[in-house]
N, C-alpha and C. Protein backbone atom coordinates (compact mmCIF):
# COMPACT_ATOMS: atom_id res chain seq x y z
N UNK A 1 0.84 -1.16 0.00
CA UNK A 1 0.00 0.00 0.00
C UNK A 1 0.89 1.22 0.00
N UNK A 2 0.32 2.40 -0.66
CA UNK A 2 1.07 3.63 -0.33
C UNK A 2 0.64 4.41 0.89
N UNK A 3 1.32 4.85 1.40
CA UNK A 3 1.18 5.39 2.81
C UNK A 3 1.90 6.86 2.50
N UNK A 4 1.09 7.89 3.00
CA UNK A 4 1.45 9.44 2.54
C UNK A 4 1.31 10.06 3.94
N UNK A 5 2.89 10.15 4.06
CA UNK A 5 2.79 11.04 5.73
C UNK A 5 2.90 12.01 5.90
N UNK A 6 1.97 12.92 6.42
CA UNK A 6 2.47 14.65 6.04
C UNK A 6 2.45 15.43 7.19
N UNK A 7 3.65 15.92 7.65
CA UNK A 7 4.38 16.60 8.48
C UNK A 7 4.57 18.00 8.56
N UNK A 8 4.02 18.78 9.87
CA UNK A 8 3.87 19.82 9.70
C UNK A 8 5.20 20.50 10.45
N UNK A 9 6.14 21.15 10.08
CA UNK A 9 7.25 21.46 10.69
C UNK A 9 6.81 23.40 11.10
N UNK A 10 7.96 23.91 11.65
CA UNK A 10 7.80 25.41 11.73
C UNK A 10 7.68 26.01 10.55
N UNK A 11 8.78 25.68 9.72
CA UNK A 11 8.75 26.23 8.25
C UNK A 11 7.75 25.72 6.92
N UNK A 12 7.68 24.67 6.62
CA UNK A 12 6.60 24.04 6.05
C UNK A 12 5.86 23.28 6.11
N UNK A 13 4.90 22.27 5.45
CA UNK A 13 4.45 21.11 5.53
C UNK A 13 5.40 20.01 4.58
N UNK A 14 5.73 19.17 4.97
CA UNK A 14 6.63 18.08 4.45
C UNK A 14 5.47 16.65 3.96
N UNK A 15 5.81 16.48 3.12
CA UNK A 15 4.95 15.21 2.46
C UNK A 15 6.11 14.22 2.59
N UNK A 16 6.10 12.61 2.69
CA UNK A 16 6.62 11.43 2.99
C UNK A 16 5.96 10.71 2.32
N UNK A 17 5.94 10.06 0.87
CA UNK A 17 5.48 8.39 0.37
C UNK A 17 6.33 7.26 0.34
N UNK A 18 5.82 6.78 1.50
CA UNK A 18 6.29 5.40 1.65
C UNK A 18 5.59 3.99 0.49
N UNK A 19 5.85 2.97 0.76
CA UNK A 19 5.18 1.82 -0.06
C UNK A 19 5.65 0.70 1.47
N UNK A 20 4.09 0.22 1.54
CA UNK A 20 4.33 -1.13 2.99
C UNK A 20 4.07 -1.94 2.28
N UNK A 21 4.80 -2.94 2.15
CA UNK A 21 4.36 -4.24 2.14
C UNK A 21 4.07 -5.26 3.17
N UNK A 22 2.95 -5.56 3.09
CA UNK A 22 2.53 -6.33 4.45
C UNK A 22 2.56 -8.30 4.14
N UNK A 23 2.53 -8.95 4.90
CA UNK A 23 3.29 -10.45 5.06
C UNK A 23 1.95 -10.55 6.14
N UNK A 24 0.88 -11.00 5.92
CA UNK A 24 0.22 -11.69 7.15
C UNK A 24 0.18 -12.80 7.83
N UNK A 25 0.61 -13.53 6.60
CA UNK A 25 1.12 -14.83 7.13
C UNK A 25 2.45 -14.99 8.13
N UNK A 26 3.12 -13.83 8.12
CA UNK A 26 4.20 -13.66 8.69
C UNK A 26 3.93 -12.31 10.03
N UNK A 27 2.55 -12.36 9.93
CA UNK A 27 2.78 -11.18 10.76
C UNK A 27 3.94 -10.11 10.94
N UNK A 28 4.15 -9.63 9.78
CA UNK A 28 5.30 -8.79 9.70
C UNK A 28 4.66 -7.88 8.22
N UNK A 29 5.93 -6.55 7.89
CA UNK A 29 5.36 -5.75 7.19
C UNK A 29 6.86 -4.72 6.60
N UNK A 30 7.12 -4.54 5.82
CA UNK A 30 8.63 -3.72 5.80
C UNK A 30 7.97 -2.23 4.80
N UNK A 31 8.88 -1.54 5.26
CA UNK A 31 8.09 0.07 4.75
C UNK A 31 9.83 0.53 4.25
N UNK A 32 9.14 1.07 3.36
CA UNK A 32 10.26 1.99 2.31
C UNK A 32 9.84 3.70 2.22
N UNK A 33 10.76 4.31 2.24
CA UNK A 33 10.69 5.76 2.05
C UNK A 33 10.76 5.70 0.51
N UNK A 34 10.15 6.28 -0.51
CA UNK A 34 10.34 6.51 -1.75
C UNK A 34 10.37 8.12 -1.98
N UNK A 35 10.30 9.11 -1.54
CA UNK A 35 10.28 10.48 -1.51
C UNK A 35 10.79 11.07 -0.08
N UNK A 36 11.19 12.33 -0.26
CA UNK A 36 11.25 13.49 0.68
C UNK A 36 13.29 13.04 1.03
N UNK A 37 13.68 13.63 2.47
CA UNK A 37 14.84 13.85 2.66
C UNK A 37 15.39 12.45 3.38
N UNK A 38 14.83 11.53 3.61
CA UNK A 38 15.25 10.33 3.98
C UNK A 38 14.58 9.26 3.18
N UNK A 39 14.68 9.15 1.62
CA UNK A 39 14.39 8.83 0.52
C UNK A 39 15.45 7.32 0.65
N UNK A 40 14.35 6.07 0.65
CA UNK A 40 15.51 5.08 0.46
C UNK A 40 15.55 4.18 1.77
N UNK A 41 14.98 5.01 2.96
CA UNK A 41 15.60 4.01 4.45
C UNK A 41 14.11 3.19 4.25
N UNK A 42 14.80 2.22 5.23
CA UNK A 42 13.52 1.03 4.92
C UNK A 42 13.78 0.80 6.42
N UNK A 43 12.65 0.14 7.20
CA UNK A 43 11.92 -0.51 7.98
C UNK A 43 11.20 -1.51 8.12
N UNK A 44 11.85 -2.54 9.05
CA UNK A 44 11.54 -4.21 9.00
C UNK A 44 10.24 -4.25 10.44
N UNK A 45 9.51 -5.10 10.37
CA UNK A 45 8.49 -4.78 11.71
C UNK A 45 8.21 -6.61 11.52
N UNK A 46 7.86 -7.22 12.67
CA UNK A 46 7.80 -8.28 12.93
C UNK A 46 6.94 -9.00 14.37
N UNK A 47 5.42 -9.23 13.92
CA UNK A 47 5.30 -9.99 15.50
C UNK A 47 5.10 -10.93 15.90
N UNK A 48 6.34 -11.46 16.77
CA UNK A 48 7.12 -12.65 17.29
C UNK A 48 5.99 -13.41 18.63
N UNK A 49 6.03 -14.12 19.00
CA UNK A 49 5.54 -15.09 19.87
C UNK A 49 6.19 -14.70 20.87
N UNK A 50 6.60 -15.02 22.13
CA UNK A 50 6.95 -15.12 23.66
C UNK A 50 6.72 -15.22 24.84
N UNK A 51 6.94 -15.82 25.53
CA UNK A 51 6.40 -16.53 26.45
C UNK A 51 5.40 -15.15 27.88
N UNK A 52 5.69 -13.82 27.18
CA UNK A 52 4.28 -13.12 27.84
C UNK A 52 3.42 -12.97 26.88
N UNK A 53 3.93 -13.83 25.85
CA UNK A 53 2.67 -13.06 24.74
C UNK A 53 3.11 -13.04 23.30
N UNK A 54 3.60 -11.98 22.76
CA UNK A 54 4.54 -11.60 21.91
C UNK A 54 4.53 -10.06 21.64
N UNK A 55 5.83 -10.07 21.16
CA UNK A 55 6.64 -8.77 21.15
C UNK A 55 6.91 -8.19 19.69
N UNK A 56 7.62 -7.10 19.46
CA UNK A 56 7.15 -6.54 17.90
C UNK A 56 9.07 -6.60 17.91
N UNK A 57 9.61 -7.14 16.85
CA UNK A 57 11.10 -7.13 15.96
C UNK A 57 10.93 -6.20 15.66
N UNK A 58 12.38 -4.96 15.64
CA UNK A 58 12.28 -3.66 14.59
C UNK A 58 13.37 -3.72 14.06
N UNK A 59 13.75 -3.44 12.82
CA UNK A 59 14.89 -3.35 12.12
C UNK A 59 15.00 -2.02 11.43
N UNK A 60 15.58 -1.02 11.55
CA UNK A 60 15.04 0.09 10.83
C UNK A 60 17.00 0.65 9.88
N UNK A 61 16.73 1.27 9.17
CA UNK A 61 17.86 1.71 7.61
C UNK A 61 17.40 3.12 8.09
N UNK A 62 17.90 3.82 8.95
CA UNK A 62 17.20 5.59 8.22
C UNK A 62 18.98 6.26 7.39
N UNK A 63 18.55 6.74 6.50
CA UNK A 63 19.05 7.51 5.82
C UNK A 63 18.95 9.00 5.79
N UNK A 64 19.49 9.39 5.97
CA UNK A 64 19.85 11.37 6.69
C UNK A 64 21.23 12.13 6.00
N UNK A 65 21.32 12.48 5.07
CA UNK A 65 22.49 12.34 3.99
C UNK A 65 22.83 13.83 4.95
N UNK A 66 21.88 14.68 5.27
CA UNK A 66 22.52 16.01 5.62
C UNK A 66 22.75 15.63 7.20
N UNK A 67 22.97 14.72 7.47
CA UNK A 67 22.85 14.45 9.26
C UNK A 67 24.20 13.40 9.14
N UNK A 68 25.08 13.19 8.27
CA UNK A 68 26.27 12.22 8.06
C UNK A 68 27.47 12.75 9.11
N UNK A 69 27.48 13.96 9.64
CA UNK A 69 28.28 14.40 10.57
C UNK A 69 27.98 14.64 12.27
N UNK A 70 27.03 13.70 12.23
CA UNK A 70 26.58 13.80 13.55
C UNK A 70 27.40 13.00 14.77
N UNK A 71 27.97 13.68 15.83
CA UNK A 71 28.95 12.87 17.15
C UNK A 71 27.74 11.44 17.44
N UNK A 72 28.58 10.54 18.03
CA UNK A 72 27.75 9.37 18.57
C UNK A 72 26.49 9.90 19.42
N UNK A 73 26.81 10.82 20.02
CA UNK A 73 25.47 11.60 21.31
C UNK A 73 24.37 12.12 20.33
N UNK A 74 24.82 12.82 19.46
CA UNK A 74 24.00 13.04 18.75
C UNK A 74 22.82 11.97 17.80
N UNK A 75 23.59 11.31 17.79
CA UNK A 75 23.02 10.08 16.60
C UNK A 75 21.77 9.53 17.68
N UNK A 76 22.67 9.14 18.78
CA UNK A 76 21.51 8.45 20.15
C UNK A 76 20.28 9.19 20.30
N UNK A 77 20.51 10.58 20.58
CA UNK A 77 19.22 11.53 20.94
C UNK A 77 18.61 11.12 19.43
N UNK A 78 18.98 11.41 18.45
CA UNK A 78 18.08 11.29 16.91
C UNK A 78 17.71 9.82 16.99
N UNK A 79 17.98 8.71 17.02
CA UNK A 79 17.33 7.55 17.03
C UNK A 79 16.28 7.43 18.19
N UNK A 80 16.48 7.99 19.55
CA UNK A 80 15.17 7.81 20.39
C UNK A 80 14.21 8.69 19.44
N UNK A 81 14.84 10.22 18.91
CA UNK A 81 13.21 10.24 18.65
C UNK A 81 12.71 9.99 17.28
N UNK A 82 13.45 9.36 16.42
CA UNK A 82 13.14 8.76 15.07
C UNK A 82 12.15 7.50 15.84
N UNK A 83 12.62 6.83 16.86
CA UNK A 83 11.82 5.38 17.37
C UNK A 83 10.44 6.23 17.86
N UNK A 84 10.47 6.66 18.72
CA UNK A 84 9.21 7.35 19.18
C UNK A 84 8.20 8.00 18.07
N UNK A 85 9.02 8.87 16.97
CA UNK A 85 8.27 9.16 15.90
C UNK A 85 7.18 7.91 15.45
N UNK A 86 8.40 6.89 14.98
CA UNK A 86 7.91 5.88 14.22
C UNK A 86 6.69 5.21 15.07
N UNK A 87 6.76 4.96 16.22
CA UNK A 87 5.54 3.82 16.98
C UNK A 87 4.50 4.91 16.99
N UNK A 88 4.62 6.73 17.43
CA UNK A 88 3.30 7.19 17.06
C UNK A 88 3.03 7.17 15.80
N UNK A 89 3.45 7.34 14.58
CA UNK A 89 2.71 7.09 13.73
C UNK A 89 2.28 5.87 13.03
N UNK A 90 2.67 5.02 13.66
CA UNK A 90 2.15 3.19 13.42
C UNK A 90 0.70 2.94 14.37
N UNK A 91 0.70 3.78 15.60
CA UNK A 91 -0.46 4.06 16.20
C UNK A 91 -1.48 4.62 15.17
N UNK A 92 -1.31 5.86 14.86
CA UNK A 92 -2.41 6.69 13.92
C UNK A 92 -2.48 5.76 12.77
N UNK A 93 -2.02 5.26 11.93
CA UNK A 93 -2.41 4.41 11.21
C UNK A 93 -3.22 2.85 11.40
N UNK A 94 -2.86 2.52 12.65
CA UNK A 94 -3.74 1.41 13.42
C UNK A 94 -5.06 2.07 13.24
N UNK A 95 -5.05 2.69 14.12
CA UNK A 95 -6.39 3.93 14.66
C UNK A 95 -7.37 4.29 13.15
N UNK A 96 -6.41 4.51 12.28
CA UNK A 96 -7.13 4.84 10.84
C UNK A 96 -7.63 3.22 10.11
N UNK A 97 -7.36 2.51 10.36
CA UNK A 97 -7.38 1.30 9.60
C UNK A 97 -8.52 0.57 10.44
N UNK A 98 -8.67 0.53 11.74
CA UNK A 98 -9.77 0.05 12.66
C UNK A 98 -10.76 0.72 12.10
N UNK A 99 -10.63 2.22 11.78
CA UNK A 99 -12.07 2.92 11.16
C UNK A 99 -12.77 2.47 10.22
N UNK A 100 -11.70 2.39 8.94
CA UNK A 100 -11.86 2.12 7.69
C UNK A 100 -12.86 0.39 7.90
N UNK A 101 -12.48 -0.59 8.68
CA UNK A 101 -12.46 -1.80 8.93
C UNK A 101 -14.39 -1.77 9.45
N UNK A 102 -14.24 -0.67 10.11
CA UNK A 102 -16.24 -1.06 10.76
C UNK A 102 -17.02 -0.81 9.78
């Protein structure tokens, strides 16, 4: 499916088209950036079995061509909130897809 994420920053609105491919049989799903400034990173998602239940695999590629000079501290703070980004908007798309579904 195409998935169109649009981001409202201070300076503009930013558009994002991704393409998911979803695996149900695998309960899993991998997402590609095809546009905007991290054009290319891909994202692996996976849900695993375990003995409370099961838990979600993440594998994530981000690509940041203007962010290639970033110290290790830096990189850390940007991956917590690239992760946090990513699970709220896997929420809003849950949330949108339960709608679509009644």
């Amino acid at each position: 499916m195409l998935l169109i994420d649009t981001i409202q920053t201070d300076k503009n609105t930013l558009e994002k088209q991704k393409i998911v491919h979803l695996y149900p049989d695998r309960l899993s799903w991998v997402l590609t950036h095809i546009t905007g400034p991290t054009k290319y990173s891909q994202f692996r998602y996976e849900i695993l079995p375990d003995t409370s239940g099961c838990h979600l695999n993440y594998d994530a590629l981000q690509i940041e061509h203007e962010k290639d000079s970033l110290s290790p501290d830096e990189q850390l703070q940007l991956a917590k909130m690239l992760c946090k980004k990513d699970s709220d908007m896997w929420q809003l798309l849950a949330k949108a897809m339960e709608q679509e579904l009644k």
